[in-house]
Protein backbone atom coordinates (compact mmCIF):
# COMPACT_ATOMS: atom_id res chain seq x y z
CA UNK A 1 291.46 -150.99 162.02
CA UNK A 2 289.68 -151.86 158.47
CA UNK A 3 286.07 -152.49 160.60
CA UNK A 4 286.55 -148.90 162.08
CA UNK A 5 287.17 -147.57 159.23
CA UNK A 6 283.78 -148.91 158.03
CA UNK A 7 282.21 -147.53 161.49
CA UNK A 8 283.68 -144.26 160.32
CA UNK A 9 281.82 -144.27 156.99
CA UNK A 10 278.73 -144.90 159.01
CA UNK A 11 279.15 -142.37 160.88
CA UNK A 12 279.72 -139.91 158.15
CA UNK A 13 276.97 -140.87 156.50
CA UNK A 14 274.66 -140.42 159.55
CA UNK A 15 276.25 -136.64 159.22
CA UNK A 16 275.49 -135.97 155.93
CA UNK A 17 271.75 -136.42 156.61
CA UNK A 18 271.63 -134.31 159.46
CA UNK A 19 273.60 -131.81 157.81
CA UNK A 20 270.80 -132.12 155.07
CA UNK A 21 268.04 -131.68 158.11
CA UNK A 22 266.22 -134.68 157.20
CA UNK A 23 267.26 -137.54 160.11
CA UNK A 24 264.34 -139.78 161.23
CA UNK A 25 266.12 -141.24 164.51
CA UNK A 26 265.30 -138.18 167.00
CA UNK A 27 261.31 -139.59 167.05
CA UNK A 28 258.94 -137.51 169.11
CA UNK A 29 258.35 -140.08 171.83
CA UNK A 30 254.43 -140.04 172.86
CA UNK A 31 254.07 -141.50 176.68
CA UNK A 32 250.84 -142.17 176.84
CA UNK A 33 246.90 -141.26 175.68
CA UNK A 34 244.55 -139.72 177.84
CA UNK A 35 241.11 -141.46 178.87
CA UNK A 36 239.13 -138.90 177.36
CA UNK A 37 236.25 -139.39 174.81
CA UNK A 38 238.75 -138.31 171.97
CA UNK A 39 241.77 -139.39 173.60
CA UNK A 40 245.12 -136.49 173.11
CA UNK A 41 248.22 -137.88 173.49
CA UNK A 42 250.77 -137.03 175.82
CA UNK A 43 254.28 -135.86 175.49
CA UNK A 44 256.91 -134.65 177.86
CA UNK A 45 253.36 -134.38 179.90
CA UNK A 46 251.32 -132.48 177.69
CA UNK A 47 248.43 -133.26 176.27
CA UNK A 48 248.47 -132.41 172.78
CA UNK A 49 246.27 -133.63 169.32
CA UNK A 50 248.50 -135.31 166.61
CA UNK A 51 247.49 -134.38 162.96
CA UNK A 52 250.22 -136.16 161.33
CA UNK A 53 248.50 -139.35 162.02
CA UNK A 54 247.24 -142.18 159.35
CA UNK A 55 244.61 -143.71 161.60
CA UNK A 56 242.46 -141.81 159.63
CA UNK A 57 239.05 -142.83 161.73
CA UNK A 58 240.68 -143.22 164.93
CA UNK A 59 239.88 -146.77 165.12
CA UNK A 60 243.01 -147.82 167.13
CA UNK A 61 241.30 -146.41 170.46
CA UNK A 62 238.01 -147.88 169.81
CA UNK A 63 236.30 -149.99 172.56
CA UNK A 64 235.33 -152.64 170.07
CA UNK A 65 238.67 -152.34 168.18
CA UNK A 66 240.62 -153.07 171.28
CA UNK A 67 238.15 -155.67 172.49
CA UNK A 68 238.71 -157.62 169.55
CA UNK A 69 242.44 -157.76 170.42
CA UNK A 70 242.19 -158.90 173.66
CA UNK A 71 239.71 -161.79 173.11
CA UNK A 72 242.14 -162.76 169.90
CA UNK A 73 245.00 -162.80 171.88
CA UNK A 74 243.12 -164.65 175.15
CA UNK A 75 242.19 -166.92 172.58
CA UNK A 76 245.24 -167.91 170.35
CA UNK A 77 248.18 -166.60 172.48
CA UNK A 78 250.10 -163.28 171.97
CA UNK A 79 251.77 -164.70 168.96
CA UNK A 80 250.94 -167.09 165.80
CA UNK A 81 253.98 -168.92 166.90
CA UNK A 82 254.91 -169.91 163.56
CA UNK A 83 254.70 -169.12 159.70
CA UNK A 84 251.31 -169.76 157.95
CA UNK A 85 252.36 -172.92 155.98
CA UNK A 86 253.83 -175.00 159.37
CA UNK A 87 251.47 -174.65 162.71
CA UNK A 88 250.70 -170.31 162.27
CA UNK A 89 248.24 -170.38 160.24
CA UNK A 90 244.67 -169.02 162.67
CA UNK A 91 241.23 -169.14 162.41
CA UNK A 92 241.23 -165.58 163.04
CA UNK A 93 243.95 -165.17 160.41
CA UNK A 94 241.41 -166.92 157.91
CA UNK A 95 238.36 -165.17 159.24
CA UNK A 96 240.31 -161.53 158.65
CA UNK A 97 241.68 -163.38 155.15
CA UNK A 98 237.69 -163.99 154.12
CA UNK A 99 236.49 -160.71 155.27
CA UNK A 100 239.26 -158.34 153.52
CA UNK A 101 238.24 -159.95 150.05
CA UNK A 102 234.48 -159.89 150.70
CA UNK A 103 235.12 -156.23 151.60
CA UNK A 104 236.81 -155.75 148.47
CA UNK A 105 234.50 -157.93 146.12
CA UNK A 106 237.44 -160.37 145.30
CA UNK A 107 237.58 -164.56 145.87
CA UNK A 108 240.21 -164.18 148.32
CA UNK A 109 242.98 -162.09 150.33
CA UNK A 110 246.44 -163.00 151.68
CA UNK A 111 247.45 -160.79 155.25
CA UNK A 112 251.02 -159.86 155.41
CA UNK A 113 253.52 -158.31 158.36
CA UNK A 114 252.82 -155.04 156.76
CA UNK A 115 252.25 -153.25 154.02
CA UNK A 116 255.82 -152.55 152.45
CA UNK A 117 256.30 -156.71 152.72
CA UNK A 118 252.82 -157.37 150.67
CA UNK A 119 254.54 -154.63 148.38
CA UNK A 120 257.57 -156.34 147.86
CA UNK A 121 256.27 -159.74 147.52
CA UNK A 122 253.36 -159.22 145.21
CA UNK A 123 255.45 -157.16 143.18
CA UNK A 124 258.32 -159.57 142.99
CA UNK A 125 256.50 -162.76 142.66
CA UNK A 126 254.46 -161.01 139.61
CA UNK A 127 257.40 -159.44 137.96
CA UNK A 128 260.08 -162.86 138.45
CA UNK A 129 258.22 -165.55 140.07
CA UNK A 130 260.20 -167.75 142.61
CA UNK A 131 261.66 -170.09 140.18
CA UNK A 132 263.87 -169.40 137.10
CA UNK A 133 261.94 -170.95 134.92
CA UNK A 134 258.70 -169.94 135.87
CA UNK A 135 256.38 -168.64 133.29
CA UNK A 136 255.68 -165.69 135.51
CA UNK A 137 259.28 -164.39 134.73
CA UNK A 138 258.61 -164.46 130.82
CA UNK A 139 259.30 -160.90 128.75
CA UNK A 140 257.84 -158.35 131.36
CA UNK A 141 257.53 -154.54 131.17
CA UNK A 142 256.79 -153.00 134.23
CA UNK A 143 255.61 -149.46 134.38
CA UNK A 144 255.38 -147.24 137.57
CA UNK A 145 254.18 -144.06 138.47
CA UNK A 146 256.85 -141.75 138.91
CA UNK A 147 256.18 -140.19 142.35
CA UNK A 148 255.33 -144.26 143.61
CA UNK A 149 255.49 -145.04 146.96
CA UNK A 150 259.61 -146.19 148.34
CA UNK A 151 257.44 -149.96 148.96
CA UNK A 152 256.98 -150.09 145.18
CA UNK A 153 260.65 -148.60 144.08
CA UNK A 154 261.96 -151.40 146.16
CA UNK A 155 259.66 -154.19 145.02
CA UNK A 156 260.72 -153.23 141.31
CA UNK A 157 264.18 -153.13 142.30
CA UNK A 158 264.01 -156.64 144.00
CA UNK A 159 263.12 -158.08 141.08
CA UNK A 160 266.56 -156.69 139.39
CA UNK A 161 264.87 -156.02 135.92
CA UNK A 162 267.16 -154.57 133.20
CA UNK A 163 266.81 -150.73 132.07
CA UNK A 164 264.71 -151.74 128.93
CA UNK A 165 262.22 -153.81 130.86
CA UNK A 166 261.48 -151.17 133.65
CA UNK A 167 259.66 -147.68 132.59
CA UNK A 168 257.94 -144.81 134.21
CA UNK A 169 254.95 -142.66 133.20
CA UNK A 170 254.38 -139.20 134.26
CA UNK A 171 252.94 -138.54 137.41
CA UNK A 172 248.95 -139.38 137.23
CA UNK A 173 249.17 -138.32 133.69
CA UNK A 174 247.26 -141.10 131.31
CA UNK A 175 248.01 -140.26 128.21
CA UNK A 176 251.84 -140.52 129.06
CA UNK A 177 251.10 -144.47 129.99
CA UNK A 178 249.16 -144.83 126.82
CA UNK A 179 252.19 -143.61 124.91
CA UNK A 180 254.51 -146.00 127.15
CA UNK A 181 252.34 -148.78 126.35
CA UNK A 182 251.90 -147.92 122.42
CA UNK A 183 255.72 -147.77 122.12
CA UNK A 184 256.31 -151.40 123.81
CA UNK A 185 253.71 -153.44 121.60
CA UNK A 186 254.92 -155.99 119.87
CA UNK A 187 258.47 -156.18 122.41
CA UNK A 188 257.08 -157.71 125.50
CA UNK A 189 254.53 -160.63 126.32
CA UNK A 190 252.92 -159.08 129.52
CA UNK A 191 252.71 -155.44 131.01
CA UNK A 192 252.62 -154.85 134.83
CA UNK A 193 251.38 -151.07 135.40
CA UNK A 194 252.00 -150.32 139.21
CA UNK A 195 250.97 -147.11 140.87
CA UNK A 196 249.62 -145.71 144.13
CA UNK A 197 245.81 -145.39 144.84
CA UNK A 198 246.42 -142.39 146.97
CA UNK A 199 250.12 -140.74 146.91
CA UNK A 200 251.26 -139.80 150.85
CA UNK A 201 252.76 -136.78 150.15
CA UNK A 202 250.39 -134.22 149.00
CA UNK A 203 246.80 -136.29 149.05
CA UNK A 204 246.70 -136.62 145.63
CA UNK A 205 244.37 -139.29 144.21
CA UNK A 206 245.26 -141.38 140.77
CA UNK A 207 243.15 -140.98 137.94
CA UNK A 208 242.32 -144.56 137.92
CA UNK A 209 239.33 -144.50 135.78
CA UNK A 210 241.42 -143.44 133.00
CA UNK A 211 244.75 -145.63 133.25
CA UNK A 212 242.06 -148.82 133.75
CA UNK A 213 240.22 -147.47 130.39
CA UNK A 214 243.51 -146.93 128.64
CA UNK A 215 245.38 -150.69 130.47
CA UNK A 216 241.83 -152.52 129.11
CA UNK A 217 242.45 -150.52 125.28
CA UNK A 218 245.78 -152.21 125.28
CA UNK A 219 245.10 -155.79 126.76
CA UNK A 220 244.65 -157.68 123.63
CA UNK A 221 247.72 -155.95 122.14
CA UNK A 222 249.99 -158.17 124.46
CA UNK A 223 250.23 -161.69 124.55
CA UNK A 224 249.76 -162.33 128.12
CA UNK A 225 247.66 -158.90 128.83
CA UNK A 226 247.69 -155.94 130.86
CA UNK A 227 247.71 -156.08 134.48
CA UNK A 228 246.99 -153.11 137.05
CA UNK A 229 248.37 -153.13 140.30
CA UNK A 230 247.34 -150.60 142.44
CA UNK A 231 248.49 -149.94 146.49
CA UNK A 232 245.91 -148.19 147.66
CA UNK A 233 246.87 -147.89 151.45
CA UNK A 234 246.37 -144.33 152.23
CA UNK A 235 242.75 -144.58 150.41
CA UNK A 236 241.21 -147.61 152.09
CA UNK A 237 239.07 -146.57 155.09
CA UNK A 238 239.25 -142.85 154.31
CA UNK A 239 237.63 -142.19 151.20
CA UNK A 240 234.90 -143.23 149.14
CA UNK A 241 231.02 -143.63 150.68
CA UNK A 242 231.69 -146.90 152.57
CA UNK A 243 235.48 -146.62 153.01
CA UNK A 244 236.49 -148.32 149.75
CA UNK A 245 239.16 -146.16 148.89
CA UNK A 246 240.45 -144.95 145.28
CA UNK A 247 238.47 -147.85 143.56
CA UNK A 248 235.04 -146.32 144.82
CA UNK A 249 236.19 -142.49 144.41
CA UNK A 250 237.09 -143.37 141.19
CA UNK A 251 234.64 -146.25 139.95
CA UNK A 252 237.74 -148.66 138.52
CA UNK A 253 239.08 -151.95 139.70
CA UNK A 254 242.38 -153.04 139.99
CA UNK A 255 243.46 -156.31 139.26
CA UNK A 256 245.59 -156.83 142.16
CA UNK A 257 244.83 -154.19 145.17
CA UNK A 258 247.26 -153.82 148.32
CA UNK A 259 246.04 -152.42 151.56
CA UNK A 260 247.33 -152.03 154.90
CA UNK A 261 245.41 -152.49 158.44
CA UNK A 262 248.09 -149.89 160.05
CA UNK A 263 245.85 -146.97 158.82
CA UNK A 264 242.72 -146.19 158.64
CA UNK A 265 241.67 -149.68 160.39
CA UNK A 266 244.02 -148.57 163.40
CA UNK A 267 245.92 -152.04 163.70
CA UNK A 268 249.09 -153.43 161.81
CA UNK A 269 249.95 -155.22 158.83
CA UNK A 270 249.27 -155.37 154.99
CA UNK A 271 247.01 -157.02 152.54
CA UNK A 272 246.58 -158.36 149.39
CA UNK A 273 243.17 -158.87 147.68
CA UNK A 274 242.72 -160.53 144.09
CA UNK A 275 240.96 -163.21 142.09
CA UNK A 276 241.63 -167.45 143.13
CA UNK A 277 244.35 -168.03 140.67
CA UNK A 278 246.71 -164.96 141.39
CA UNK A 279 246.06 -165.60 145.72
CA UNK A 280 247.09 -168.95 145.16
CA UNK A 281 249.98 -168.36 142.93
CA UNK A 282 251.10 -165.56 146.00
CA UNK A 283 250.76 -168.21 148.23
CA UNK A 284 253.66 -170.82 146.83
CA UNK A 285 255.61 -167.79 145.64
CA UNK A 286 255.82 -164.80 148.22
CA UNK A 287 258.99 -165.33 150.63
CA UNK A 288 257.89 -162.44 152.94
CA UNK A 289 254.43 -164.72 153.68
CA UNK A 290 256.32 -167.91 153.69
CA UNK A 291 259.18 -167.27 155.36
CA UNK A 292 257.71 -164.65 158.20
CA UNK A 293 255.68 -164.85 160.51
CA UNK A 294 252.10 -163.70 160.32
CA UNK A 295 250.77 -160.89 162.25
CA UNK A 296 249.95 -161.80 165.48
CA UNK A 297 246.04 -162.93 166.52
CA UNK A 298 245.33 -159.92 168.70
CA UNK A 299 246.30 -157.69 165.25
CA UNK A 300 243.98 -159.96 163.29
CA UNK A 301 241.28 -159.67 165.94
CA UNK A 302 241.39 -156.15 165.57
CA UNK A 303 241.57 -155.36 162.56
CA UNK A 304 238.76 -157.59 162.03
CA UNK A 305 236.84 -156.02 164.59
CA UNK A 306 237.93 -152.33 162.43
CA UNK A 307 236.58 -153.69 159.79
CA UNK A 308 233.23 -154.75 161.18
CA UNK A 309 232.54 -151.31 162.25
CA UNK A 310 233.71 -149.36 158.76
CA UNK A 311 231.10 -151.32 157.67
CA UNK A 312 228.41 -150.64 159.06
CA UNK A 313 225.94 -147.31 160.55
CA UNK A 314 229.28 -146.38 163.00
CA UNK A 315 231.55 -146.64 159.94
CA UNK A 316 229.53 -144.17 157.73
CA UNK A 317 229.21 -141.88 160.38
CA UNK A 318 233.02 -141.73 161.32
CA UNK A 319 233.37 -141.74 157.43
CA UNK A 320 231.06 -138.89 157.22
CA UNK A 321 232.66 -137.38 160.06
CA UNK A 322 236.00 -137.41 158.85
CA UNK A 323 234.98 -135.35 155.51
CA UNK A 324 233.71 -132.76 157.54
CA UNK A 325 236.63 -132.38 159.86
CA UNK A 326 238.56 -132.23 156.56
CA UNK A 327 236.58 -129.22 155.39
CA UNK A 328 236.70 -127.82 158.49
CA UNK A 329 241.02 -127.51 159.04
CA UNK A 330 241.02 -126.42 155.11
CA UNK A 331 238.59 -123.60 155.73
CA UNK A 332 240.84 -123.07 158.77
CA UNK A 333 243.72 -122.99 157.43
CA UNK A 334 243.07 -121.19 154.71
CA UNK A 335 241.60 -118.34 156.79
CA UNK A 336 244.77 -118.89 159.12
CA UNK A 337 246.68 -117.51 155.91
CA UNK A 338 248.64 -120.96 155.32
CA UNK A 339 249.32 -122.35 151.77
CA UNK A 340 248.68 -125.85 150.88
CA UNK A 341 251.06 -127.64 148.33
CA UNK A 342 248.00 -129.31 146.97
CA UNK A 343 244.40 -128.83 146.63
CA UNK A 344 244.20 -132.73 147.42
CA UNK A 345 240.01 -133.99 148.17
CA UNK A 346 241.63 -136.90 150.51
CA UNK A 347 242.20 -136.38 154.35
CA UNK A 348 245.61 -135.80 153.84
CA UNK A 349 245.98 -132.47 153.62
CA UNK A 350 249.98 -130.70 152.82
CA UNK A 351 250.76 -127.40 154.05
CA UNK A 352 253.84 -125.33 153.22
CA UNK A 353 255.51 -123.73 155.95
């Protein structure tokens, strides 16, 4: 009786949500693609575009793209068949691993099952470290946007922080961080700032030049420094010249930047690109890398493959490409009589209705 009872309050939970109109279990199921040139999906046997996609340069159907899954997985097997640190660690792991951080400028990158595990394991392992005494868990304030992506809520939250070590700043507001940071010198040894390079909901892009002018003003004024953390999923591959995301819109560096290949490289996963000494730390410290399985070759082959292309002459021109169909449905639109939520400059584009 007491474990249907529990069903119960499952179930009543399940009927608040739809009450509220917001359940995610009834998914649009899509049966197929076509074999056209710019393939539509199909659904209940219709052919119809999706615009509420994130494979921003429609990578995933690419000849090369799916190529370079095949031969991965003829290659290594459909699987890694174990974690990194036993027998699952690839050469096309490695090979995606040394690309990502020449990409990116940075000595090296660590690939992840996706991005929300990168989130929660860089976050964690930089905020408590995996042992209790670890210096890494010393007197840390973290500060996060406040309209942060649900990855980075949770990776705070993992690492169970008290209410007086855990702050927000207004949304992409600069001069609210400055003040957050002004009023905790002297009362902590290291600050974490955390935000999103790109937020998902209305396109917005951070002000990053600013917070990194304002984090480097206020490095010396903690013992251990100032460290920027920026997850920049939604920018990668869709903005910037060459596909560099926030960091090129916005001519700033993080120290630590999370990406995802489940975007606009059109495979799966997440990534984490930073200097030697905070990749290896990640390495001996990130339970969602050491304790999971890797994504499988034929991912890795892909997304290396992706990657390859953004890259080079194709890349800019899909790049290029992209921009103008993004002018293109806000002119549209616009003319259509719809509202948009936000004048955002990245592909995502929100409309009220």
């Amino acid at each position: 009786m007491s474990r249907q009872s529990f069903y119960d309050v499952l179930t009543s939970e399940v009927a608040a949500i739809d009450d509220l109109g917001t359940s995610k279990r009834h998914e649009v199921v899509i049966e197929s693609f076509t074999k056209d040139p710019e393939p539509l999906a199909l659904i209940n046997g219709k052919k119809v575009h999706i615009f509420n996609s994130n494979d921003y340069l429609g990578l995933r159907h690419h000849a090369a793209v799916k190529k370079g899954e095949k031969d991965a997985s003829e290659q290594y097997g459909a699987g890694p068949g174990a974690v990194r640190f036993i027998s699952g660690s690839l050469a096309v792991h490695r090979d995606l691993e040394q690309k990502l951080a020449q990409f990116h400028g940075r000595d090296d990158a660590m690939i992840f099952s996706s991005a929300f595990a990168t989130n929660l394991a860089v976050l964690f392992c930089l905020i408590k470290g995996q042992r209790k005494d670890t210096l890494v868990a010393s007197n840390v304030l973290v500060v996060s946007d406040a309209l942060n992506h649900r990855s980075i809520i949770d990776g705070i939250r993992l690492a169970n922080l008290g209410k007086e070590e855990k702050t927000i700043f207004k949304h992409m507001d600069p001069s609210d961080l400055e003040r957050v940071l002004q009023e905790h010198v002297g009362k902590f040894a290291r600050a974490l700032i955390v935000t999103d390079g790109v937020f998902s909901m209305l396109g917005e892009i951070q002000r990053l030049k600013e917070i990194r002018a304002i984090i480097d003003s206020y490095d010396s004024k903690y013992p251990e420094g100032v460290l920027l953390v920026v997850d920049d999923a939604h920018g990668i591959g869709a903005c910037g010249k060459t596909g560099r995301g926030t960091e090129e819109v916005t001519g700033a560096k993080a120290d630590v930047l999370v990406g995802t290949m489940g975007k606009a490289f059109g495979a799966d996963g997440g990534y984490v690109v930073a200097n030697q000494k905070v990749i290896d730390y990640l390495r001996e410290a990130s339970a969602t890398y050491i304790y999971s399985n890797s994504i499988s070759p034929g991912t890795a082959g892909a997304a290396l493959a992706s990657l390859n292309i953004v890259e080079g002459t194709e890349g800019q021109a899909l790049l290029t490409n992209l921009e103008k169909n993004k002018t293109l449905f806000k002119t549209a639109m616009t003319a259509a009589g719809f509202t948009f939520a936000a004048d955002s400059n990245h592909p995502i584009q929100p409309i009220l209705i």
